[in-house]
Protein backbone atom coordinates (compact mmCIF):
# COMPACT_ATOMS: atom_id res chain seq x y z
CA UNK A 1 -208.73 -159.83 -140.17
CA UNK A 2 -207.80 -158.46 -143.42
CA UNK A 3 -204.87 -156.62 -142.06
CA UNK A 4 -203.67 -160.04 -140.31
CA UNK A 5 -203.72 -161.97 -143.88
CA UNK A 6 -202.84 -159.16 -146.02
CA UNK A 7 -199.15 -159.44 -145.35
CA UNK A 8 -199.47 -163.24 -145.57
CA UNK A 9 -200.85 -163.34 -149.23
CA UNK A 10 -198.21 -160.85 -149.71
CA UNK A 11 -195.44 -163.48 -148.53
CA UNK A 12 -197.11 -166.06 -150.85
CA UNK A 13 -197.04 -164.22 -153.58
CA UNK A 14 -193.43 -163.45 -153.38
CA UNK A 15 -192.48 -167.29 -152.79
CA UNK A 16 -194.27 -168.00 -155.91
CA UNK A 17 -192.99 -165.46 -157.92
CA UNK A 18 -189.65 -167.11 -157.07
CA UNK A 19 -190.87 -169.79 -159.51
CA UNK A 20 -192.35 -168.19 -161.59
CA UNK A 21 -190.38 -168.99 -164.96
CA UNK A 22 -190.87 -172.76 -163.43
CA UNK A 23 -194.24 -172.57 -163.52
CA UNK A 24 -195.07 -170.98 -166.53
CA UNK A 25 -193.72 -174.19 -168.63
CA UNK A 26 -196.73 -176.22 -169.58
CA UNK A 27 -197.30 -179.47 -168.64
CA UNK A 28 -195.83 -180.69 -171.96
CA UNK A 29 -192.66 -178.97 -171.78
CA UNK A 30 -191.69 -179.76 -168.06
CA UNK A 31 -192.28 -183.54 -169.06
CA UNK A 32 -189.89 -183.56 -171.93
CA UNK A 33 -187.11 -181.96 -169.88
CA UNK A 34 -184.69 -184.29 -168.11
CA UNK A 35 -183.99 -184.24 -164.26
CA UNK A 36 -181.12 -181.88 -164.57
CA UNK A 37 -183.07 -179.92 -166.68
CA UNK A 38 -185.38 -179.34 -163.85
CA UNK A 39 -182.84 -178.79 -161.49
CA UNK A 40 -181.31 -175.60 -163.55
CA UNK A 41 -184.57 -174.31 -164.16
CA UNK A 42 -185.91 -174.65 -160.53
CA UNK A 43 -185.17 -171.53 -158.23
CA UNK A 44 -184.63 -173.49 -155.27
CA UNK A 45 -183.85 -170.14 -152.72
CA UNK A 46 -186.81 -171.07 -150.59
CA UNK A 47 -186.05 -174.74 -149.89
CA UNK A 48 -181.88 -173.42 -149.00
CA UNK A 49 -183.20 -171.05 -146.67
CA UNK A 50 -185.50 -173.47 -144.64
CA UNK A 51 -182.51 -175.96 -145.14
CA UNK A 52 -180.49 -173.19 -143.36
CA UNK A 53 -182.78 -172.21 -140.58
CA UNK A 54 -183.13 -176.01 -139.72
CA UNK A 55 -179.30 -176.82 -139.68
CA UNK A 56 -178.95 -173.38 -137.27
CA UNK A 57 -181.48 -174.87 -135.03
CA UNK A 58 -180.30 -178.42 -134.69
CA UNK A 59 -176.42 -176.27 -134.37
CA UNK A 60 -178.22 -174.49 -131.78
CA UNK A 61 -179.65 -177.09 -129.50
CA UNK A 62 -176.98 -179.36 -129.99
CA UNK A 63 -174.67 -176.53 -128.52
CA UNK A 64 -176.83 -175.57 -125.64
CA UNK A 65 -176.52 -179.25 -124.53
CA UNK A 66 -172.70 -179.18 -125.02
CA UNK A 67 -172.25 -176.30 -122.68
CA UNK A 68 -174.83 -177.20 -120.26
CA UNK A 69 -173.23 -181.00 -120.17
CA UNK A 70 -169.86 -179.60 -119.84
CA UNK A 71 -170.40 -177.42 -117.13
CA UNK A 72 -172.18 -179.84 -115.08
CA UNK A 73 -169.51 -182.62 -116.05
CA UNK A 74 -166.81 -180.19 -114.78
CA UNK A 75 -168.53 -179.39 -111.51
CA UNK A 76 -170.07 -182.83 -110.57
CA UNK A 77 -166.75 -184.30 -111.71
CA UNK A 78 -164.59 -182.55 -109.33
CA UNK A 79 -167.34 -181.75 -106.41
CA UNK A 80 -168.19 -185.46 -105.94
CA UNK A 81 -164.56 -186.64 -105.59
CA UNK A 82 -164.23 -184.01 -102.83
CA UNK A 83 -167.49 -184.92 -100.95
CA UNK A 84 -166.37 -188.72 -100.70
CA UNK A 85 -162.66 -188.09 -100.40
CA UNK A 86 -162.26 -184.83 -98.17
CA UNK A 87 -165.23 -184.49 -96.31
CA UNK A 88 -165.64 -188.31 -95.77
CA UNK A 89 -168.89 -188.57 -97.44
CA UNK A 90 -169.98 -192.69 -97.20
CA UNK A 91 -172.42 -192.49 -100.15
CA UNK A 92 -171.68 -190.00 -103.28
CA UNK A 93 -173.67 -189.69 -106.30
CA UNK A 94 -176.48 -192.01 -107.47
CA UNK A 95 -177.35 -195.88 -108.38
CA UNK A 96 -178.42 -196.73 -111.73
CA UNK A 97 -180.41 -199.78 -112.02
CA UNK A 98 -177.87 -202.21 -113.33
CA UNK A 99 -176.10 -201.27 -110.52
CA UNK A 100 -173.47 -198.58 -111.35
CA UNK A 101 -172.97 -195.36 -110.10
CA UNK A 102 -174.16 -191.37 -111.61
CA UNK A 103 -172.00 -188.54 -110.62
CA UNK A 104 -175.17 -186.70 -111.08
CA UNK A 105 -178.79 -186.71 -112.76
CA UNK A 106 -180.18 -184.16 -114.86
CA UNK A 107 -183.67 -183.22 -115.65
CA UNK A 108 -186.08 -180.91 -117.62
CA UNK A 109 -184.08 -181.13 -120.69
CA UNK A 110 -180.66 -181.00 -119.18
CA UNK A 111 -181.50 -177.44 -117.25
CA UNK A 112 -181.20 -178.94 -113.95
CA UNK A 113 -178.65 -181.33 -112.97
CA UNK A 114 -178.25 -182.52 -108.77
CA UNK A 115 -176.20 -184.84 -107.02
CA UNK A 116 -176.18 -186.09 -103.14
CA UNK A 117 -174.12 -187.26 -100.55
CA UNK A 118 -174.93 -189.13 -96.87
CA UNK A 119 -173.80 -191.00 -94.21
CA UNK A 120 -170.97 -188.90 -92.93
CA UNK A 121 -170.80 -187.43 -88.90
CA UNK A 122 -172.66 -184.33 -87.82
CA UNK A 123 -174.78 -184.33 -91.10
CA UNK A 124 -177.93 -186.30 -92.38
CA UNK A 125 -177.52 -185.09 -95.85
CA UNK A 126 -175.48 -182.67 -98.72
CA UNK A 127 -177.12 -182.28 -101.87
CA UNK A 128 -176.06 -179.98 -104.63
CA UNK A 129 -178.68 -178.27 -107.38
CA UNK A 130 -177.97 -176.66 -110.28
CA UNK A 131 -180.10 -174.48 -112.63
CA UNK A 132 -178.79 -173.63 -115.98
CA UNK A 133 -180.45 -171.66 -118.92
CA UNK A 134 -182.27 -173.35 -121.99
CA UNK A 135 -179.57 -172.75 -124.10
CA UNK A 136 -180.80 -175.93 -126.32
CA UNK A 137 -183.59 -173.70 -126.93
CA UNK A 138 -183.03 -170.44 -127.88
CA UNK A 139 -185.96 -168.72 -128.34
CA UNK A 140 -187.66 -169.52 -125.23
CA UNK A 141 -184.85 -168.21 -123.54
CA UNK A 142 -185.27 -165.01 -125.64
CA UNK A 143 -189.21 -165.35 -124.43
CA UNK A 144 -188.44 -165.90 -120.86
CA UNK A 145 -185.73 -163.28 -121.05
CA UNK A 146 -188.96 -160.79 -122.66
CA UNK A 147 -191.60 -161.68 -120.11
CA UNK A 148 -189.25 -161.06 -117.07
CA UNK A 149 -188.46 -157.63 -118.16
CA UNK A 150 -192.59 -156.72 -118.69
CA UNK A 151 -193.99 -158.99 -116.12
CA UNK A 152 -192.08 -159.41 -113.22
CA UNK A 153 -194.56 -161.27 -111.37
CA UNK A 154 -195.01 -163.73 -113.91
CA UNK A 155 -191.50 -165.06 -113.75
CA UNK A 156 -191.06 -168.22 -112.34
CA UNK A 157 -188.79 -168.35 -109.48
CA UNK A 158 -185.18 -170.19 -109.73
CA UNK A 159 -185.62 -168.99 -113.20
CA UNK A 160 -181.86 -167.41 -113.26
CA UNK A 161 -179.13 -169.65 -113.33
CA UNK A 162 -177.62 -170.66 -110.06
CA UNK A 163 -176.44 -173.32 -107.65
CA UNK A 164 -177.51 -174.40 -104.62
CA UNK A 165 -175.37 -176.26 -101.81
CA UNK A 166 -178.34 -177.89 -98.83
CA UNK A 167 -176.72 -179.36 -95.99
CA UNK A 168 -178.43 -180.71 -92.96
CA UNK A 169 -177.19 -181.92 -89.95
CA UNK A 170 -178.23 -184.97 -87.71
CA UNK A 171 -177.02 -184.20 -84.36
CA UNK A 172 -174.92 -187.06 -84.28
CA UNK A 173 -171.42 -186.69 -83.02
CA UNK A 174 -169.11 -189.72 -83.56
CA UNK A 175 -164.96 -189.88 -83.73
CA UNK A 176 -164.57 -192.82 -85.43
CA UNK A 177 -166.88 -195.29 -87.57
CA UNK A 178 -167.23 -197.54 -84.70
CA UNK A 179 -168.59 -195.18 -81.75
CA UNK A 180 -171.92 -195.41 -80.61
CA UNK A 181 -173.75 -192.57 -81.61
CA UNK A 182 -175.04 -189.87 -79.24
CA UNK A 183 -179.12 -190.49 -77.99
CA UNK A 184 -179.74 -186.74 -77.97
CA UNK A 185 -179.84 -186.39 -81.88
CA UNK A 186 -183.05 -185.04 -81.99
CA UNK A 187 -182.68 -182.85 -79.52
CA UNK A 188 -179.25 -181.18 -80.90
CA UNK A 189 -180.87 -180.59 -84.04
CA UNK A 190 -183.63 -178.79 -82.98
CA UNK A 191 -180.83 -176.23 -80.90
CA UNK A 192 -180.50 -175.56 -84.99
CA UNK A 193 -183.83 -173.41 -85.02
CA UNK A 194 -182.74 -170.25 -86.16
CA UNK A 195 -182.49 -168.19 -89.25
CA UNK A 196 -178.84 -166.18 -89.62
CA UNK A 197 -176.45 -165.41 -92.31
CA UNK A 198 -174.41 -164.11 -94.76
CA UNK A 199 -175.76 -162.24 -97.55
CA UNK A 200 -174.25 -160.27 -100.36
CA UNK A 201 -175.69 -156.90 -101.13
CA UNK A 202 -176.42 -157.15 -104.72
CA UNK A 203 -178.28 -160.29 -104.44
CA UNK A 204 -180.08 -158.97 -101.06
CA UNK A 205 -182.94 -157.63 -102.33
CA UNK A 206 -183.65 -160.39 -104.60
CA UNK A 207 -183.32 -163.35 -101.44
CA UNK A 208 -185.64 -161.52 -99.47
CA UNK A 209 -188.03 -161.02 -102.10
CA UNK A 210 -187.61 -165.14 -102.82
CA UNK A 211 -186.82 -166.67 -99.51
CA UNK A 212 -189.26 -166.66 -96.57
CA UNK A 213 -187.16 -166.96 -94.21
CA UNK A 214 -185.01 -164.03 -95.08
CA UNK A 215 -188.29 -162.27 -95.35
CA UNK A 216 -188.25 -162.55 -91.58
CA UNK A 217 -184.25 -161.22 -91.19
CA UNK A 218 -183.09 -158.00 -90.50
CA UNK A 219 -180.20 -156.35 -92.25
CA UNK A 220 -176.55 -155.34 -90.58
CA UNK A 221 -173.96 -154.39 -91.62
CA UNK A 222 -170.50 -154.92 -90.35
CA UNK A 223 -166.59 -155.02 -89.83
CA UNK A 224 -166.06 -158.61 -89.51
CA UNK A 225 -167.72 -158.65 -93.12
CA UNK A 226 -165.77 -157.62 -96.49
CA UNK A 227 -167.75 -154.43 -97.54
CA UNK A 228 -169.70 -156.83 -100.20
CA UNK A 229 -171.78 -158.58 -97.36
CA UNK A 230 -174.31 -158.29 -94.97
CA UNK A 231 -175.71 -159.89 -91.91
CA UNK A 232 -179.15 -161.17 -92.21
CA UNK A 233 -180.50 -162.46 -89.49
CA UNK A 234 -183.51 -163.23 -87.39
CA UNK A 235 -182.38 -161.29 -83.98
CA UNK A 236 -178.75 -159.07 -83.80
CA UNK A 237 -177.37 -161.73 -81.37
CA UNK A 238 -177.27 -163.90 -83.95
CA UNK A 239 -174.99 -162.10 -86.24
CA UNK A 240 -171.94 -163.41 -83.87
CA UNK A 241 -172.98 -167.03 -84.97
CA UNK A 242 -170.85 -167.51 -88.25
CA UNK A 243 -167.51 -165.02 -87.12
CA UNK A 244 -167.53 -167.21 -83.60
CA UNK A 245 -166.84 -170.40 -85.62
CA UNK A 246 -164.82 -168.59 -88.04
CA UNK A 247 -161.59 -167.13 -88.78
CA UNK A 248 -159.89 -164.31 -90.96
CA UNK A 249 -159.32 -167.43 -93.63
CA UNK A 250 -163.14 -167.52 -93.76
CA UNK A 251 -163.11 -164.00 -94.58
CA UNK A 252 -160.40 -164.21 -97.16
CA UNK A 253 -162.45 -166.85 -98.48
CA UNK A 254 -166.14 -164.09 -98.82
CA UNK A 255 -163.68 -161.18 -100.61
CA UNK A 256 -162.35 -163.90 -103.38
CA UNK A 257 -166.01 -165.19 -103.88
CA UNK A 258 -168.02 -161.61 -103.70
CA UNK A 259 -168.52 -161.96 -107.53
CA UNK A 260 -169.83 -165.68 -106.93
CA UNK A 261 -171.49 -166.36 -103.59
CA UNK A 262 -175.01 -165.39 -102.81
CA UNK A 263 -175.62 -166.08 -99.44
CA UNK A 264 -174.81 -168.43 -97.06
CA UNK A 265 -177.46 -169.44 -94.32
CA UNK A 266 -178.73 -171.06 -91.19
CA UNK A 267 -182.64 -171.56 -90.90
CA UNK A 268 -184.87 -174.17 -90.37
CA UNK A 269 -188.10 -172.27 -91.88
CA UNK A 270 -188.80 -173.48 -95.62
CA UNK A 271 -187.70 -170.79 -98.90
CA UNK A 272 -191.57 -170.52 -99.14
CA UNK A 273 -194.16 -169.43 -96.89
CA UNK A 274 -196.74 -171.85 -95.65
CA UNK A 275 -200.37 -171.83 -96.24
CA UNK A 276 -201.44 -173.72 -93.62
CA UNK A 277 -200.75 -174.95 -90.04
CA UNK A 278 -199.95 -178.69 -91.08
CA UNK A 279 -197.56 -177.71 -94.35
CA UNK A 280 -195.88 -175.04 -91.23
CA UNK A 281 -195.03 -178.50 -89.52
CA UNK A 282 -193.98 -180.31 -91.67
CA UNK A 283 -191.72 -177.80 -93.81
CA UNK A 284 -189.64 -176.89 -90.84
CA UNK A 285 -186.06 -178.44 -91.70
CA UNK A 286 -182.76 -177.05 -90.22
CA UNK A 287 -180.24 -176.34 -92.34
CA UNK A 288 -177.50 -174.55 -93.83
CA UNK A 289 -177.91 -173.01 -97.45
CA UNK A 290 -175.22 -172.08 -99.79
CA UNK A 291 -176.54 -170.16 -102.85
CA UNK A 292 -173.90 -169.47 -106.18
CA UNK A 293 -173.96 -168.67 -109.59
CA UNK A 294 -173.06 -171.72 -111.58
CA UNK A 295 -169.53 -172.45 -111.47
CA UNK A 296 -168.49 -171.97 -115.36
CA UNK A 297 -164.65 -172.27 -114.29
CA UNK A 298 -161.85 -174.44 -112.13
CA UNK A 299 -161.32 -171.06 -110.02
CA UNK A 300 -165.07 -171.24 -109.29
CA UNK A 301 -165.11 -174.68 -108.72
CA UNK A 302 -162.47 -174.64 -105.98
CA UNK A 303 -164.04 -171.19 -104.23
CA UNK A 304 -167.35 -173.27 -104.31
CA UNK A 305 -165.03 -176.81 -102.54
CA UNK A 306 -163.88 -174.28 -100.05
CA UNK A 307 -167.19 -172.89 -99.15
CA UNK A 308 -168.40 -176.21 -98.61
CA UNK A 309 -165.96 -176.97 -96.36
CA UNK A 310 -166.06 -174.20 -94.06
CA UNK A 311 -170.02 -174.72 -93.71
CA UNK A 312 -169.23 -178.27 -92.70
CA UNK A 313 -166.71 -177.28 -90.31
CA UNK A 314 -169.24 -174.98 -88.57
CA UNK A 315 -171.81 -177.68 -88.59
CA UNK A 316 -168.78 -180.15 -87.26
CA UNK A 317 -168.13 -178.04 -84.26
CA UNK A 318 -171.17 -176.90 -83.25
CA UNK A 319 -172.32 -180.75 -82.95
CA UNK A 320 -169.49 -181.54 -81.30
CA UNK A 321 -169.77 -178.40 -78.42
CA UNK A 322 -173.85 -179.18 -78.33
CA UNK A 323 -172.99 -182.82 -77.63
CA UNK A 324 -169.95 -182.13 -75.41
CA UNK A 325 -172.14 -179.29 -73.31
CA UNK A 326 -169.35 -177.31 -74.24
CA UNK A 327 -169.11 -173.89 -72.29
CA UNK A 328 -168.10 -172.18 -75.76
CA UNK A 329 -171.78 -173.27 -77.62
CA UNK A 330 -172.65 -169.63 -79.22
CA UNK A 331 -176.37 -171.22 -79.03
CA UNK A 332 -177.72 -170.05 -76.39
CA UNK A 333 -181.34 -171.56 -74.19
CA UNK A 334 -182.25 -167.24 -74.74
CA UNK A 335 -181.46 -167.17 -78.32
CA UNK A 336 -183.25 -170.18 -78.95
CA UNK A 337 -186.35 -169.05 -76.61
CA UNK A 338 -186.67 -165.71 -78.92
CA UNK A 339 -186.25 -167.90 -82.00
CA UNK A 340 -189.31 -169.88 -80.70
CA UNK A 341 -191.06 -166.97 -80.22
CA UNK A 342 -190.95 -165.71 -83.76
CA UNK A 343 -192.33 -169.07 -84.82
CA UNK A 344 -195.13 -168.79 -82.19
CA UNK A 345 -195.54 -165.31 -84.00
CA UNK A 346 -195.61 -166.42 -88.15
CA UNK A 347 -197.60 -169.71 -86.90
CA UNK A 348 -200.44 -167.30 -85.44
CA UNK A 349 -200.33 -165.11 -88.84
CA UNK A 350 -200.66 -168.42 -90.56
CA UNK A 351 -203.65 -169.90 -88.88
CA UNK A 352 -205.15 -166.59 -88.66
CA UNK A 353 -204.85 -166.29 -92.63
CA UNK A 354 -206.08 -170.24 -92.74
CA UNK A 355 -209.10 -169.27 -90.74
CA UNK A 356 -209.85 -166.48 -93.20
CA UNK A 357 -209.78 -168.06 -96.20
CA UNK A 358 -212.47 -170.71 -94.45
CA UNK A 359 -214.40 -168.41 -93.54
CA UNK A 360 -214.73 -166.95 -97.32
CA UNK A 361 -215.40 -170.07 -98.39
CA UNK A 362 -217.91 -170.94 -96.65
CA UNK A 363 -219.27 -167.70 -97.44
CA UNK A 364 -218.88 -168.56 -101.17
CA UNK A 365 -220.69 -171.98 -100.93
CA UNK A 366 -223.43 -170.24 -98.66
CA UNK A 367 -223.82 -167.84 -101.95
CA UNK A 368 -223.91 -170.50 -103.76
CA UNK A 369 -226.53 -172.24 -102.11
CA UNK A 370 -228.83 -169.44 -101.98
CA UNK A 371 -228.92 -168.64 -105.68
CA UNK A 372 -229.17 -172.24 -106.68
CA UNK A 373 -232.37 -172.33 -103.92
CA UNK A 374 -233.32 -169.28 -105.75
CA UNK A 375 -233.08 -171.02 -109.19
CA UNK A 376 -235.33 -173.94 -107.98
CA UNK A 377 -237.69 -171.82 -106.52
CA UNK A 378 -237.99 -169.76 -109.33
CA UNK A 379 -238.06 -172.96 -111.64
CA UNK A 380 -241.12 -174.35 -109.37
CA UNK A 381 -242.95 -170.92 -109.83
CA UNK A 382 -242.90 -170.27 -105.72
CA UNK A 383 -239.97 -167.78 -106.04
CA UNK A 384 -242.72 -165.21 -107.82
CA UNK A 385 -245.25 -166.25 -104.69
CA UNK A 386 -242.34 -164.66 -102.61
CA UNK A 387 -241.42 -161.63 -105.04
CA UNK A 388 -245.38 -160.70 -104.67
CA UNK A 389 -245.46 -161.46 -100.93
CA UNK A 390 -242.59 -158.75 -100.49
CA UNK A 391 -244.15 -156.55 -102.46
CA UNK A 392 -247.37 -156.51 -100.76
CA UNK A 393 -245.11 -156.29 -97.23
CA UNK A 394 -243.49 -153.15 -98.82
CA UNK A 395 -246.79 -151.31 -100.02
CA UNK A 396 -248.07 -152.20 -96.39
CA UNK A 397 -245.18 -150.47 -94.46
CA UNK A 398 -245.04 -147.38 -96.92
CA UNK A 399 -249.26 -147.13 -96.11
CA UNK A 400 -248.42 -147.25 -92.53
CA UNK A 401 -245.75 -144.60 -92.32
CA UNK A 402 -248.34 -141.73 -94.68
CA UNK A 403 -250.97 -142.60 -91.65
CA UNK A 404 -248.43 -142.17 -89.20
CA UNK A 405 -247.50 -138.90 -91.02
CA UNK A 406 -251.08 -137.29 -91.38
């Protein structure tokens, strides 16, 4: 303890000795002394110093939120305009409630900022998350920044900045606002069941570490991929699914954005694993998921817009061929019959890891119920009836086996 407050009386010391001429004037003399008087004499380097660390602080956090605000002002700005205007997006953005409209809403002290978009053809939903550092914070980012470096496994997840594009479809083909809507919806959108997609190598190992569903993938490579990218997918066929419904623009597109995009992905099985049977159920979601670093530019913007649009496009047609009972559908009844398979698979591993967790707990609580029947008998003086009862069994047996013996 000593060694802990040593160098704090040591620090006192020196802040009064800053003083010290101050303090040494008597009562008397400090009184007849005017207020400027006291100012000259005062040695006011400690109060300028904490006056300085506060004013870098409040320059600090007042920065962070600049950049963060910017950045999301410039992406939401541009990316909302696009959903409603090019992609034909009915609903953009958010409602306040006097009635106006958010391009976007931010949370957790302006580190994440999202925005959505609905009622369009082909697709239930597109909503758009964005994770940014604390930058209004500093140290905590130096902390975080500390802790992932010695404890991995204590870092949350989404820690690291990124953005992250979720669109799912609806199985509802229309050509004009006025059709009448396909009744096999539901049915269309489950032919979405599988996991495939496009992964780039340096953030590979970090997806399937992160992402359940790649955690189920395997890992091609291939020429109808820049060199940057891999296929990741739940069965080989299913690398052929994005090239089929893509062209070499789409592959211009992956060598401009290899320093930007993540991944882009089909699956319907949720980013983390379920614990039980029920949360399996109701997790499951198909859906395509576009993963970025934050757009901090107009160049990223627009690679991000294009992106977009291509996964839409994909989504477009293949609603349109699984409505149509087009002969080109790359979805096959045997691709999707293997896909089911695998979920037959990870649902068995799930209730089979359900099941053993029950059955520790109710091991537990049997534990538990012995000692505490223990603890009353021993409280009510019969558990020492039993202890001597045992004994006496024991002594009996051991006298039995030496007359055995002789």
């Amino acid at each position: 303890m000593s060694a802990i407050l040593r160098p704090v009386v040591k620090l006192s010391e020196k802040l009064t000795a800053l003083n010290e001429k101050y303090l040494s004037l008597s009562f008397e003399e400090q009184k007849s002394m005017s207020f400027l008087e006291r100012v000259k004499v005062y040695n006011w380097t400690f109060e300028l110093i904490s006056l300085s660390i506060i004013g870098l602080i409040f320059f600090a956090y007042k920065y962070g939120v600049f950049v963060n605000e910017s950045r999301a002002k410039r992406l939401f700005g541009t990316l909302n305009g696009f959903l409603q205007d090019d992609l034909q997006f009915a609903k953009v953005g958010f409602s306040k409630g006097d009635g106006s409209r958010t391009i976007y809403v931010e949370e957790r002290q302006k580190t994440w900022f999202s925005t959505f978009a609905t009622g369009r053809s082909a697709i239930e939903s597109l909503s758009v998350r964005v994770h940014m550092f604390s930058r209004s914070n500093p140290v905590a980012m130096l902390v975080e920044s500390l802790l992932g470096l010695a404890f991995p496994s204590l870092v949350v997840q989404d820690i690291a900045e990124h953005c992250e594009v979720v669109i799912k479809p609806n199985g509802v083909f229309v050509t004009s606002e006025n059709a009448k809507p396909n009744a096999d919806a539901k049915d269309v959108v489950n032919k979405f069941k599988f996991i495939t997609g496009v992964v780039n190598k340096s953030s590979m190992n970090e997806l399937r570490r992160d992402s359940y569903y790649l955690s189920l993938t395997r890992t091609s490579e291939s020429d109808k991929l820049p060199v940057e990218y891999v296929f990741m997918s739940e069965a080989n066929q299913l690398n052929g699914f994005i090239p089929h419904y893509t062209d070499e623009n789409f592959q211009n597109l992956l060598k401009r954005s290899a320093k930007f995009l993540q991944c882009i992905c089909f699956t319907d099985l949720p980013a983390r694993k379920p614990l039980t049977d029920k949360l399996w159920e109701a997790a499951q979601q198909p859906r395509a998921v576009i993963r970025t670093k934050v757009p901090t530019n107009d160049q990223d913007v627009a690679l991000l817009k294009q992106i977009i649009s291509s996964v839409v496009e994909i989504i477009d047609t293949v609603t349109r061929e699984m409505v149509q009972k087009s002969p080109h559908v790359f979805i096959t009844s045997e691709i999707l019959r293997k896909s089911n398979q695998l979920r037959t698979q990870e649902l068995a591993k799930v209730v089979k890891a359900m099941q053993q967790v029950e059955r520790e707990m109710a091991q537990e609580k049997k534990q538990e119920a012995e000692k505490e029947r223990r603890r009353q008998l021993k409280a009510s003086g019969e558990q020492e009836k039993l202890d001597q009862k045992m004994k006496e069994k024991r002594e009996r047996r051991l006298r039995n086996k030496q007359k055995v013996r002789m």
